[in-house]
C-alpha atoms as a PDB file:
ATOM      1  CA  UNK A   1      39.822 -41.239 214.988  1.00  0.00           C
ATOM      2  CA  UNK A   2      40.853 -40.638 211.803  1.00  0.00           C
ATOM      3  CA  UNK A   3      44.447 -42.348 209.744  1.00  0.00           C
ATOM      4  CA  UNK A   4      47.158 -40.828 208.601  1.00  0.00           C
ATOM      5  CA  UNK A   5      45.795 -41.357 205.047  1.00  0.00           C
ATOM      6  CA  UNK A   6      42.328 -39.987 205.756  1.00  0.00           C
ATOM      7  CA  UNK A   7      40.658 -43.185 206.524  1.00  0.00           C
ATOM      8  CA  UNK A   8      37.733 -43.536 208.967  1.00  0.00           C
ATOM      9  CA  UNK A   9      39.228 -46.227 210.907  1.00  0.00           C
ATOM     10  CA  UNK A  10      41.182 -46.182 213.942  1.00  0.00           C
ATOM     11  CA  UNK A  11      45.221 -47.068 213.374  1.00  0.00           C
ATOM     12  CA  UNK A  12      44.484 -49.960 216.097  1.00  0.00           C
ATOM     13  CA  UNK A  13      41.683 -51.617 213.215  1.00  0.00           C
ATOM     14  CA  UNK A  14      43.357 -50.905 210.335  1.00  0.00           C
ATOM     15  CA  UNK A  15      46.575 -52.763 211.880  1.00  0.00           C
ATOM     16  CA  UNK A  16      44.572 -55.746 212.667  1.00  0.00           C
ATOM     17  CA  UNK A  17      42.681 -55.669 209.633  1.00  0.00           C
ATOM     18  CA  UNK A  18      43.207 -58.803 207.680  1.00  0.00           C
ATOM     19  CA  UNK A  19      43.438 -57.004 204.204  1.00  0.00           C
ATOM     20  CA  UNK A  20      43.164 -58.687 201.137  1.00  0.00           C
ATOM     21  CA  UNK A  21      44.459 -55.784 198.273  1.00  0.00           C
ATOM     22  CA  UNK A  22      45.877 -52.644 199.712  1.00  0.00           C
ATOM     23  CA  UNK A  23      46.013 -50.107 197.534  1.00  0.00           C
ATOM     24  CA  UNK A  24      48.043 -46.605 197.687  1.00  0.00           C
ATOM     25  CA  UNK A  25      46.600 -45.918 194.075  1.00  0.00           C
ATOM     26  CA  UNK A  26      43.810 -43.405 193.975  1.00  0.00           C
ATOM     27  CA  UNK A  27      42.342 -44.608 190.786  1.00  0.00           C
ATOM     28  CA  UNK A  28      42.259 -48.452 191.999  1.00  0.00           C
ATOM     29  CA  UNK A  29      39.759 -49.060 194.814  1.00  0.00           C
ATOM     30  CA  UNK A  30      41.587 -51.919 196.818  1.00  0.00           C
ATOM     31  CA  UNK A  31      39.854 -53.732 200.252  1.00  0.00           C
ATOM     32  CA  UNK A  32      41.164 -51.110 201.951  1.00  0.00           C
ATOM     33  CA  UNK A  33      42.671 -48.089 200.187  1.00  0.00           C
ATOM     34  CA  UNK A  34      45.446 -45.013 201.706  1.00  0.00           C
ATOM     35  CA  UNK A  35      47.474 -42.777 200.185  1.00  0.00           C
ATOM     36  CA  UNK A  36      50.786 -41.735 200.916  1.00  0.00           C
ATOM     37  CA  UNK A  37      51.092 -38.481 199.462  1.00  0.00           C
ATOM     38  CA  UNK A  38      53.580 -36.181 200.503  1.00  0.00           C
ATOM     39  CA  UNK A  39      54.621 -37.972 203.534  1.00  0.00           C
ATOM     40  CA  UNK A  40      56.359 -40.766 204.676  1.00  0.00           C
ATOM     41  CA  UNK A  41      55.153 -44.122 205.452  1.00  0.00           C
ATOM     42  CA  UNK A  42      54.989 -45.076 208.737  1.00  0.00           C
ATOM     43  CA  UNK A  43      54.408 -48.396 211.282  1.00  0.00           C
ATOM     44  CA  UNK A  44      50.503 -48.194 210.688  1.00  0.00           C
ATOM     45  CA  UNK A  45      51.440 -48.401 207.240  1.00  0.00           C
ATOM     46  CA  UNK A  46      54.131 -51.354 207.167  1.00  0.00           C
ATOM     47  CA  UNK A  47      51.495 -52.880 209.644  1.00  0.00           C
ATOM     48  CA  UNK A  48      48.605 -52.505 207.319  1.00  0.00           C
ATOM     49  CA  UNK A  49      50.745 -53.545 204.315  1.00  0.00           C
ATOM     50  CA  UNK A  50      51.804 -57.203 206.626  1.00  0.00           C
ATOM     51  CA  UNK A  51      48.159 -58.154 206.744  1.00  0.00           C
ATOM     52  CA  UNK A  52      47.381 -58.082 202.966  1.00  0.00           C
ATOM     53  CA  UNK A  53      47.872 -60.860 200.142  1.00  0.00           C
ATOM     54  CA  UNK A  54      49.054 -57.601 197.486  1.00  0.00           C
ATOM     55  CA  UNK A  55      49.519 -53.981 197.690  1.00  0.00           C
ATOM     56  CA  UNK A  56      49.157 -52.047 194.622  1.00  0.00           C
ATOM     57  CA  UNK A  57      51.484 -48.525 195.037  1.00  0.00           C
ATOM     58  CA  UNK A  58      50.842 -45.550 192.443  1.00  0.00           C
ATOM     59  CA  UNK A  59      53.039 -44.760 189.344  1.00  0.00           C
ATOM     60  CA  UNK A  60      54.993 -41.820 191.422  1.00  0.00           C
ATOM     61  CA  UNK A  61      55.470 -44.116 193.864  1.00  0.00           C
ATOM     62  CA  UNK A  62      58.691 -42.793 196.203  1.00  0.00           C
ATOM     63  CA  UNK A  63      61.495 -44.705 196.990  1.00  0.00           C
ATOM     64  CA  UNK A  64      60.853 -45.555 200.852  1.00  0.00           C
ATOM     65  CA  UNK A  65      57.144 -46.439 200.042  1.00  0.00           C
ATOM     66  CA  UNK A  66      58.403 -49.598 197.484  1.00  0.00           C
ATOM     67  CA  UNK A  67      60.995 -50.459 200.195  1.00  0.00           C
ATOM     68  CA  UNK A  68      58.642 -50.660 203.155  1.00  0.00           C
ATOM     69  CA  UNK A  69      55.954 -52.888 200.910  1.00  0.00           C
ATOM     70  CA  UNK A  70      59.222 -54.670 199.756  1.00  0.00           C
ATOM     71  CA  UNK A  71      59.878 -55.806 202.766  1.00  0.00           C
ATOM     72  CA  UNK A  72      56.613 -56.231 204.196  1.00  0.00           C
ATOM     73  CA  UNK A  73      54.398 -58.102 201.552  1.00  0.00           C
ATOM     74  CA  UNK A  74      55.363 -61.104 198.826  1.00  0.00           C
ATOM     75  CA  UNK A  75      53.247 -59.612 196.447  1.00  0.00           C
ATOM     76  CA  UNK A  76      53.468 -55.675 194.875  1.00  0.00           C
ATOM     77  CA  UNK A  77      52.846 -54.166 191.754  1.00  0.00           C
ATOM     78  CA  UNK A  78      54.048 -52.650 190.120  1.00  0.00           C
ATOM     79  CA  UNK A  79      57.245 -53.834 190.772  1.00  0.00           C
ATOM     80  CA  UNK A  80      59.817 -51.165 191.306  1.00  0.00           C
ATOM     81  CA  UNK A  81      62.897 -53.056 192.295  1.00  0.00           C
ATOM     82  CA  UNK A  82      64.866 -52.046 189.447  1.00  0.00           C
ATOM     83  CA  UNK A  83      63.756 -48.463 189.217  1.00  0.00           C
ATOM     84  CA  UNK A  84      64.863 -48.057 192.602  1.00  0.00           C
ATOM     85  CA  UNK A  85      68.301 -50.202 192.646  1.00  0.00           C
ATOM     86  CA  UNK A  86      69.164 -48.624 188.989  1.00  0.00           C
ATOM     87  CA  UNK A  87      68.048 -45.244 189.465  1.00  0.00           C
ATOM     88  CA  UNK A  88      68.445 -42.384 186.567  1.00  0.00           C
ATOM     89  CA  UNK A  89      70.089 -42.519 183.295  1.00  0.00           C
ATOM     90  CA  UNK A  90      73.188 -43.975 184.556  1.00  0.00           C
ATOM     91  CA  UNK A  91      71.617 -46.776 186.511  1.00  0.00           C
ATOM     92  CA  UNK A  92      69.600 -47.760 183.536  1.00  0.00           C
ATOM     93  CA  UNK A  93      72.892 -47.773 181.481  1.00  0.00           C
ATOM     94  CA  UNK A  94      74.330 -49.875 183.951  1.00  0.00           C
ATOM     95  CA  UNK A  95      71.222 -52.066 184.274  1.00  0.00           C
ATOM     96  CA  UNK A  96      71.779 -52.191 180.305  1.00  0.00           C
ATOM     97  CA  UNK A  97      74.989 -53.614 180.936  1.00  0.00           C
ATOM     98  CA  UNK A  98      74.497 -56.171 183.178  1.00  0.00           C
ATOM     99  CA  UNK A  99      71.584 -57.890 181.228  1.00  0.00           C
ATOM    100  CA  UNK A 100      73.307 -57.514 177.901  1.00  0.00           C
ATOM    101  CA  UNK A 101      70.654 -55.296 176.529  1.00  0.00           C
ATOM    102  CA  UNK A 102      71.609 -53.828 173.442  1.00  0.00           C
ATOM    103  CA  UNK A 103      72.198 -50.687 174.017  1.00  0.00           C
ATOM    104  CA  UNK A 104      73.863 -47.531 172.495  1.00  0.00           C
ATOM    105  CA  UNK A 105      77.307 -46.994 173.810  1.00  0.00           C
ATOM    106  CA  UNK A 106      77.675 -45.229 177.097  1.00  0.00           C
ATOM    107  CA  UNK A 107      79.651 -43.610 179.302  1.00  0.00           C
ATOM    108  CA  UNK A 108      78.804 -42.211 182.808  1.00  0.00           C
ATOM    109  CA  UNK A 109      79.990 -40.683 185.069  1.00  0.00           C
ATOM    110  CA  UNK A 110      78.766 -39.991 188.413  1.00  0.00           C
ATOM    111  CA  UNK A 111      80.396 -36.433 188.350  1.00  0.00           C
ATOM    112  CA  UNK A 112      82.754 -34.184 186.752  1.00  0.00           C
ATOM    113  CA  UNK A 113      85.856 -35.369 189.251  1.00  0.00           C
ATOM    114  CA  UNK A 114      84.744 -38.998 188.565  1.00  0.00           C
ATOM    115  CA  UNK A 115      84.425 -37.370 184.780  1.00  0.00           C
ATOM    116  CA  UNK A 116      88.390 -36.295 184.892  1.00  0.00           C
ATOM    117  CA  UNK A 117      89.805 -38.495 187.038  1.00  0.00           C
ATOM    118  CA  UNK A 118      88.860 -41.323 184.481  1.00  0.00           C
ATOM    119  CA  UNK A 119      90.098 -39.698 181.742  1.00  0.00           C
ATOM    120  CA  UNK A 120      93.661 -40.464 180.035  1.00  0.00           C
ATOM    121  CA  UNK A 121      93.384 -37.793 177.643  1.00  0.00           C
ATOM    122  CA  UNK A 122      91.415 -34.525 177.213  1.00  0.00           C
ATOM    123  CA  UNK A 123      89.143 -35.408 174.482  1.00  0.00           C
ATOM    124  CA  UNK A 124      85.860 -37.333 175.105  1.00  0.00           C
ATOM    125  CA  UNK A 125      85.624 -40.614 174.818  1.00  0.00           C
ATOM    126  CA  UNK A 126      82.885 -40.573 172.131  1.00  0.00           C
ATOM    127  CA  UNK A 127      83.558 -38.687 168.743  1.00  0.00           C
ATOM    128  CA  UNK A 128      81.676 -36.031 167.584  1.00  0.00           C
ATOM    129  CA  UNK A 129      78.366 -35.584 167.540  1.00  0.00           C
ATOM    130  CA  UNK A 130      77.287 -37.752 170.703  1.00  0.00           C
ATOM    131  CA  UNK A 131      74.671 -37.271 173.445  1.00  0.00           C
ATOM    132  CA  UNK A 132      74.906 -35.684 176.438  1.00  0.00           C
ATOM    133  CA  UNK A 133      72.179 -36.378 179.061  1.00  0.00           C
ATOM    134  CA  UNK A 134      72.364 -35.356 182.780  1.00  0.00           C
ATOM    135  CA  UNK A 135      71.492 -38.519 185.273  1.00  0.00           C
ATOM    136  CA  UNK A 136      67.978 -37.258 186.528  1.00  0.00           C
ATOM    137  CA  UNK A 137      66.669 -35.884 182.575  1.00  0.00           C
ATOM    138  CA  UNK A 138      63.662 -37.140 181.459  1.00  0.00           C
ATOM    139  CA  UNK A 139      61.001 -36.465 178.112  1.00  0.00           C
ATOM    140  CA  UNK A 140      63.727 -34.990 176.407  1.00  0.00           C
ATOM    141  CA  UNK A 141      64.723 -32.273 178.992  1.00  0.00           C
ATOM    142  CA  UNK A 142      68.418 -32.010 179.668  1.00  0.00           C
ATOM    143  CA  UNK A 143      69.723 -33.739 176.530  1.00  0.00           C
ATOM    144  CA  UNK A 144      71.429 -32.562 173.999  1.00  0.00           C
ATOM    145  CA  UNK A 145      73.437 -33.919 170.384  1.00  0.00           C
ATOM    146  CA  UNK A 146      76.777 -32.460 171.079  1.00  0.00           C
ATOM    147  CA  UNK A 147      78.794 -31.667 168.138  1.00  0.00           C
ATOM    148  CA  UNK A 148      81.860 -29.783 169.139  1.00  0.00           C
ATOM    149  CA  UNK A 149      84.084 -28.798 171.589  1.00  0.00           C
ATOM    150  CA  UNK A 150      82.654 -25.655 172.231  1.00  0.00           C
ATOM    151  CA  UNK A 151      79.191 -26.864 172.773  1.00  0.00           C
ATOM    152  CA  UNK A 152      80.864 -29.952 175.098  1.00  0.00           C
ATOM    153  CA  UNK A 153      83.001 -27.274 177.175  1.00  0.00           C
ATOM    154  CA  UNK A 154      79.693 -25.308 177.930  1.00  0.00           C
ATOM    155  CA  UNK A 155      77.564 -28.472 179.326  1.00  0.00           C
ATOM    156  CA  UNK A 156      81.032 -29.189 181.581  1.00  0.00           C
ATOM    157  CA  UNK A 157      79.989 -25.662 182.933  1.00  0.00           C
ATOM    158  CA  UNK A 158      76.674 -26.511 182.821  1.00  0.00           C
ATOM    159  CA  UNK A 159      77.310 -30.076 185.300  1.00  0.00           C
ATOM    160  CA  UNK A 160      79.700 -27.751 187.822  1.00  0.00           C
ATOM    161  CA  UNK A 161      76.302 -25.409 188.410  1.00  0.00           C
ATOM    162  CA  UNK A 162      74.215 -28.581 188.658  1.00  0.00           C
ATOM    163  CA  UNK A 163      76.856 -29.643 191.265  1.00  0.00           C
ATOM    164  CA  UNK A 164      76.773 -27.008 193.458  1.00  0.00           C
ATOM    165  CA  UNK A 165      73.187 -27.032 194.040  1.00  0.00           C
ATOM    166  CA  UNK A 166      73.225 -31.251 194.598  1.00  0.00           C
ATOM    167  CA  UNK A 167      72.619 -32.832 191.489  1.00  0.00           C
ATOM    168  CA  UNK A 168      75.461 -34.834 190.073  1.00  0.00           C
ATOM    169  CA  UNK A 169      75.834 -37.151 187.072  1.00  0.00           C
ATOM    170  CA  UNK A 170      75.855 -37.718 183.454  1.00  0.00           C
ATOM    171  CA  UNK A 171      76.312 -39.452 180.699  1.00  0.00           C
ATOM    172  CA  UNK A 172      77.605 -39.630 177.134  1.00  0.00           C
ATOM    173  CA  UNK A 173      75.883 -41.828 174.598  1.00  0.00           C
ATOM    174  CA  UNK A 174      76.670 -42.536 171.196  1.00  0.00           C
ATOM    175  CA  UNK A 175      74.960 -40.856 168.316  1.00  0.00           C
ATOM    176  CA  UNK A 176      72.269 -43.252 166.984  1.00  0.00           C
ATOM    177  CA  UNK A 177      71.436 -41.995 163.490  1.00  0.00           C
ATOM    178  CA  UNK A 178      67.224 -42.708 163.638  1.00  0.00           C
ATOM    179  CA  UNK A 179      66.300 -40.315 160.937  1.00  0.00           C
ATOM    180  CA  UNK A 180      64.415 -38.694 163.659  1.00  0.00           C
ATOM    181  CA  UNK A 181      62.171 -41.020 165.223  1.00  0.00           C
ATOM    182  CA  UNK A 182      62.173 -43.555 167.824  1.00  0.00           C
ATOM    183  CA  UNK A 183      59.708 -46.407 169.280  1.00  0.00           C
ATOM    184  CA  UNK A 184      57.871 -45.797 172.684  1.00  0.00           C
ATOM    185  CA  UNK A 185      56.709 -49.695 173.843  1.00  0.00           C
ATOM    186  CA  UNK A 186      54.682 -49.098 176.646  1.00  0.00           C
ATOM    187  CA  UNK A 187      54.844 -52.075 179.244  1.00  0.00           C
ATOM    188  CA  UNK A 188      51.194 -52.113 181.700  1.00  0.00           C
ATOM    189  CA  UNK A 189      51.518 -55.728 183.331  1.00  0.00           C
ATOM    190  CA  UNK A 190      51.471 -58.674 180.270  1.00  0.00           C
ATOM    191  CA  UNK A 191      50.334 -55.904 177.953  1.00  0.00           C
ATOM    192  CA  UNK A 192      52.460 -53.893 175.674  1.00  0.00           C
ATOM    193  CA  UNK A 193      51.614 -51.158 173.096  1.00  0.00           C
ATOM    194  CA  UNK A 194      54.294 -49.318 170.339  1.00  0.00           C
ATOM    195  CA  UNK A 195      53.898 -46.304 168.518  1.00  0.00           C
ATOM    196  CA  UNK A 196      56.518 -44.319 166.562  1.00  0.00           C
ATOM    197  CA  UNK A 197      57.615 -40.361 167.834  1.00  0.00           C
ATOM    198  CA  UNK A 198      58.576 -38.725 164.909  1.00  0.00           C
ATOM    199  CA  UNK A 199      60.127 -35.452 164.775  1.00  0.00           C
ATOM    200  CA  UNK A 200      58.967 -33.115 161.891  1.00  0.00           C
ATOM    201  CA  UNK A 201      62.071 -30.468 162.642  1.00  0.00           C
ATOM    202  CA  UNK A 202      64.730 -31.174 161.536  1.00  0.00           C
ATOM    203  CA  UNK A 203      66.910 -28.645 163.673  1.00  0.00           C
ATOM    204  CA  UNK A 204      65.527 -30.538 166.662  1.00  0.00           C
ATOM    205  CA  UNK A 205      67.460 -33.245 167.966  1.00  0.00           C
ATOM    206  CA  UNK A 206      64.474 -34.839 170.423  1.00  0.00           C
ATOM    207  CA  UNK A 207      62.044 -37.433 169.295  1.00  0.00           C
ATOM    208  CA  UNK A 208      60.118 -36.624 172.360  1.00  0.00           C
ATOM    209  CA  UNK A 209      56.142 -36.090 172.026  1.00  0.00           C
ATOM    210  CA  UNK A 210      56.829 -33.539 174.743  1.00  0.00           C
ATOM    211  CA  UNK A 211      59.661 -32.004 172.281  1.00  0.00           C
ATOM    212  CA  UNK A 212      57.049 -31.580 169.321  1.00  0.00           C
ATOM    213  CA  UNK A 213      57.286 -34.672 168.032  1.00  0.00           C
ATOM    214  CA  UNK A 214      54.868 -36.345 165.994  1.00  0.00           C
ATOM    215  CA  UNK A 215      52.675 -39.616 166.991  1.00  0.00           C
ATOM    216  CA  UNK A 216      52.452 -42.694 164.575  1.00  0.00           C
ATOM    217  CA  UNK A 217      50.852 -45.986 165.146  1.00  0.00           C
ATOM    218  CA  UNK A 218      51.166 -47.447 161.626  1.00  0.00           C
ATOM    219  CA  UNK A 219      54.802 -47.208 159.820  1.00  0.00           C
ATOM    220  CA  UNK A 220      57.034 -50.331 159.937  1.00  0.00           C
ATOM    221  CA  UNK A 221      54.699 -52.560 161.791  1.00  0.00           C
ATOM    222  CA  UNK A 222      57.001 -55.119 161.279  1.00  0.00           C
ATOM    223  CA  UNK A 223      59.812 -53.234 163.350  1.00  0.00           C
ATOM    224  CA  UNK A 224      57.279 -52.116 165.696  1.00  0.00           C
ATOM    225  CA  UNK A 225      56.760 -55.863 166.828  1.00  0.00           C
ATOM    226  CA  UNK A 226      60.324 -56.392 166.727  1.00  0.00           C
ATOM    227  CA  UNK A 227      60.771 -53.560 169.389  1.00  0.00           C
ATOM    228  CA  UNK A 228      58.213 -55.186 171.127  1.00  0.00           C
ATOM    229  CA  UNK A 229      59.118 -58.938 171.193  1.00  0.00           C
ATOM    230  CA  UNK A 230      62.724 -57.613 172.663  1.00  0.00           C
ATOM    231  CA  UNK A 231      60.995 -55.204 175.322  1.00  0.00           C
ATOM    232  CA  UNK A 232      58.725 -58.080 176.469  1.00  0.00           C
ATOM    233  CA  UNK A 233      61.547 -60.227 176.676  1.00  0.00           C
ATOM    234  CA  UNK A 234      63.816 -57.806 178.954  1.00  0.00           C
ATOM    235  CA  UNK A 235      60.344 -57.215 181.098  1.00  0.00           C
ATOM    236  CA  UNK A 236      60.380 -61.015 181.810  1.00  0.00           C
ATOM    237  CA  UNK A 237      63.568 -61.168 182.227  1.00  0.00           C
ATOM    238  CA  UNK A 238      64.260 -58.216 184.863  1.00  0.00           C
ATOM    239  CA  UNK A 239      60.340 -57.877 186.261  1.00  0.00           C
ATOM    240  CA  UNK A 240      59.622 -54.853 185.532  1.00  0.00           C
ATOM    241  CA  UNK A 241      55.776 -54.063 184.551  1.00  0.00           C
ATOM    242  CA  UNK A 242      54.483 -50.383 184.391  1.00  0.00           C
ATOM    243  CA  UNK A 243      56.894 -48.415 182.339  1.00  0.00           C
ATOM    244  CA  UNK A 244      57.345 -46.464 179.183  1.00  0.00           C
ATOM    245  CA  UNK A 245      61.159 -48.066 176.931  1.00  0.00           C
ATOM    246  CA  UNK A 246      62.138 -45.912 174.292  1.00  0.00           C
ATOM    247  CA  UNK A 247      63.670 -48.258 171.839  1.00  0.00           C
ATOM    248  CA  UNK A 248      66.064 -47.307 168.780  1.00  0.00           C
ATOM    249  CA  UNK A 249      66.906 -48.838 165.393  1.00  0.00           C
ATOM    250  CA  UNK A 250      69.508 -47.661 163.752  1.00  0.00           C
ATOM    251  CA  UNK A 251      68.715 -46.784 160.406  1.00  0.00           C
ATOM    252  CA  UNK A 252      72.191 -47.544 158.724  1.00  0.00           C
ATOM    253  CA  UNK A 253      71.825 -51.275 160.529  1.00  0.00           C
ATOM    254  CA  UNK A 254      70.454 -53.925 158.110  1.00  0.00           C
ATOM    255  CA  UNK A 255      69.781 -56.210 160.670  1.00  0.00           C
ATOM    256  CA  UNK A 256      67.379 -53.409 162.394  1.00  0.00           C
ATOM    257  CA  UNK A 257      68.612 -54.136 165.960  1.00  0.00           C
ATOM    258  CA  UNK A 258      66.502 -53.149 168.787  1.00  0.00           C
ATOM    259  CA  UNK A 259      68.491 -50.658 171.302  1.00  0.00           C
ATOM    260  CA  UNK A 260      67.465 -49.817 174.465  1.00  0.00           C
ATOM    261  CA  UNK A 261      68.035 -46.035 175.270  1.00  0.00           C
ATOM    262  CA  UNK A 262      65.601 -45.481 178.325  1.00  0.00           C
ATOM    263  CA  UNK A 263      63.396 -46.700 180.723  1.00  0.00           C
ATOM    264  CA  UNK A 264      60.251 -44.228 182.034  1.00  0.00           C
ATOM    265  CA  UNK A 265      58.255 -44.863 184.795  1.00  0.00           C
ATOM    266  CA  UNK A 266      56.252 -42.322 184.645  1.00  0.00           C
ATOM    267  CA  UNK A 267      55.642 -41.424 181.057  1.00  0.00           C
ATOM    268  CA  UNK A 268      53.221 -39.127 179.033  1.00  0.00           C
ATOM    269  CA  UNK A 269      49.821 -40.840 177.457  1.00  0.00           C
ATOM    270  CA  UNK A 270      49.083 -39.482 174.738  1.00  0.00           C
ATOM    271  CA  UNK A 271      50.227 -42.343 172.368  1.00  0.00           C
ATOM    272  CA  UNK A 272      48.092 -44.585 173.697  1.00  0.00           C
ATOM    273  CA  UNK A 273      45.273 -42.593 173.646  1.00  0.00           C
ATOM    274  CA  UNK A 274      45.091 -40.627 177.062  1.00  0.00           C
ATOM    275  CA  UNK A 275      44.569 -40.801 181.124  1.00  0.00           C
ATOM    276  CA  UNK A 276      41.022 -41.900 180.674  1.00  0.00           C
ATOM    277  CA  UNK A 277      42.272 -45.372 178.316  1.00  0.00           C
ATOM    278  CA  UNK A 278      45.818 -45.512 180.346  1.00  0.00           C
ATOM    279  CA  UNK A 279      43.836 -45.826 183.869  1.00  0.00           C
ATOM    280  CA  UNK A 280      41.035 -48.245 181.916  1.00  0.00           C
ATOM    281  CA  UNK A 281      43.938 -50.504 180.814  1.00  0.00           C
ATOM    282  CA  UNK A 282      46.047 -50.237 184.104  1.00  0.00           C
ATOM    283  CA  UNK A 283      42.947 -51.401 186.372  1.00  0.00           C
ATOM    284  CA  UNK A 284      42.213 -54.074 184.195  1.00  0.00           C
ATOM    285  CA  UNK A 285      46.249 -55.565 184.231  1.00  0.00           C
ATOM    286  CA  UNK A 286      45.975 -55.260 187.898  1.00  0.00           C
ATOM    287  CA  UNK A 287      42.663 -57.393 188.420  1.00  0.00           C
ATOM    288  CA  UNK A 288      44.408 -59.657 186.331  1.00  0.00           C
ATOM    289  CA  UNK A 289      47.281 -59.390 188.094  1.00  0.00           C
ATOM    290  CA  UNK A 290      45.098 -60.189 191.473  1.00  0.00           C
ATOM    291  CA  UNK A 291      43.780 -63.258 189.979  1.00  0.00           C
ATOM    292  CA  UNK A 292      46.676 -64.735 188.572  1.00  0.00           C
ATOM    293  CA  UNK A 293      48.112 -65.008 191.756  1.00  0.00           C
ATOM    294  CA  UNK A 294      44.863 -65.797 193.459  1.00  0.00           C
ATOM    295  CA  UNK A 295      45.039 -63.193 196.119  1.00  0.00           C
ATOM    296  CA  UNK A 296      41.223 -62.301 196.146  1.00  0.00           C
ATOM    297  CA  UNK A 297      41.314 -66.008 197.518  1.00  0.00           C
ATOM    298  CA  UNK A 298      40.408 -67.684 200.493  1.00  0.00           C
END
């Protein structure tokens, strides 16, 4: 009989199995290994997921596969709590907020009633320019500098359409003047690697590699392991270990302070030189994860 997942066993001996790893990653081979793609998991999964020391979920990981490992085994990676309980761009500001992270000032709003309601007067409560970034934006998609009214007025518009078809939220975020670029510190378990996006065009506002921008490993190392040092820090602090933080610095701040504009979870590769050295480095955190908690053990 063959699993939901594909597996040659029957669901009666994969529940009884007594896994060690389970993974739901095809690019780590676990004990036992199933995937979860487009579908949901179900009791021979939470059952399977009981009887192993660590399951090891994939990068798109959805929501209801993290909560049924969550609350089936002690040890997961990576850990998605915080993705999950902060979700989009105005969870992470929030998540910003609560740990103190510097940060560039924000404002969100979980729609455009919550946007008037909370409102005393009609102007925003940023001055021009500022960001605007819808909730569920990511590389650089859905983000604009705003610099007048006009321009402000037509991304109102633009939130109403969003609303009508189910997506609601956004933010606005304080101008951050970079001089264009911005550090990516990429976070795979206790290792971290930085790299400058640097945007050649100067009519383009993003500092996104998918927006054109420019890769560099070697300006400002000094900064660079600054940015680092305060990532590593927050990753301790929070648990979070598989993610992409794009970090600012100001470039008008002497004491070069480290602020935290986003959090990606699933983030491009070419920085750190591509799929085939992401996946090398990812397998190796995770068999270092395994053994630093001992759960290839007896």
């Amino acid at each position: 009989m063959q699993g939901p997942c594909g597996n040659s066993a029957t669901d009666d001996r994969i529940a009884a199995k007594n896994t060690m790893i389970l993974s739901y990653h095809p690019c780590f081979t676990g004990d036992e290994n199933r995937l979860c793609a487009g579908r949901e998991p179900d009791h021979f999964d939470a059952a399977a997921m009981r009887k192993a020391k660590g399951v090891i979920l994939p990068q798109g990981c959805r929501r209801s596969l993290f909560e049924t490992a969550a609350a089936s085994c002690d040890n997961i990676f990576p850990d998605y709590t915080l993705r999950f309980t902060f979700p989009g761009k105005i969870g992470q500001a929030k998540l910003f907020e609560s740990t103190k992270t510097p940060h560039p000032e924000t404002h969100d709003f979980e729609s455009l009633a919550d946007y008037h309601e909370n409102r005393t007067n009609p102007t925003p409560p940023l001055t021009y320019p500022f960001v605007f970034k819808f909730s569920w934006s990511g590389e650089g998609e859905n983000v604009w500098l705003v610099a007048d009214e006009k321009t402000f007025d037509t991304l109102l518009g633009k939130a109403g359409d969003y609303e009508r078809t189910g997506q609601k939220g956004f933010v606005i975020q304080r101008f951050i003047d970079t001089g264009g670029r911005s550090l990516r510190v990429v976070v795979i378990g206790k290792t971290s690697l930085a790299y400058w996006r640097m945007q050649p065009d100067s009519d383009r506002f993003s500092s996104q590699a998918a927006q054109g921008a420019l890769i560099d490993h070697d300006s400002d190392p000094v900064l660079q392991t600054k940015g680092q040092n305060a990532v590593m820090h927050f990753c301790r602090k929070t648990g979070i270990d598989l993610a992409g933080f794009d970090v600012l610095f100001d470039r008008n701040d002497r004491h070069a302070t480290p602020l935290f504009l986003e959090i990606n979870y699933y983030f491009g590769r070419r920085g750190i030189g591509g799929s085939k050295a992401f996946y090398a480095l990812l397998i190796r955190e995770i068999e270092q994860w395994i053994s630093t908690r001992n759960l290839r053990g007896s």
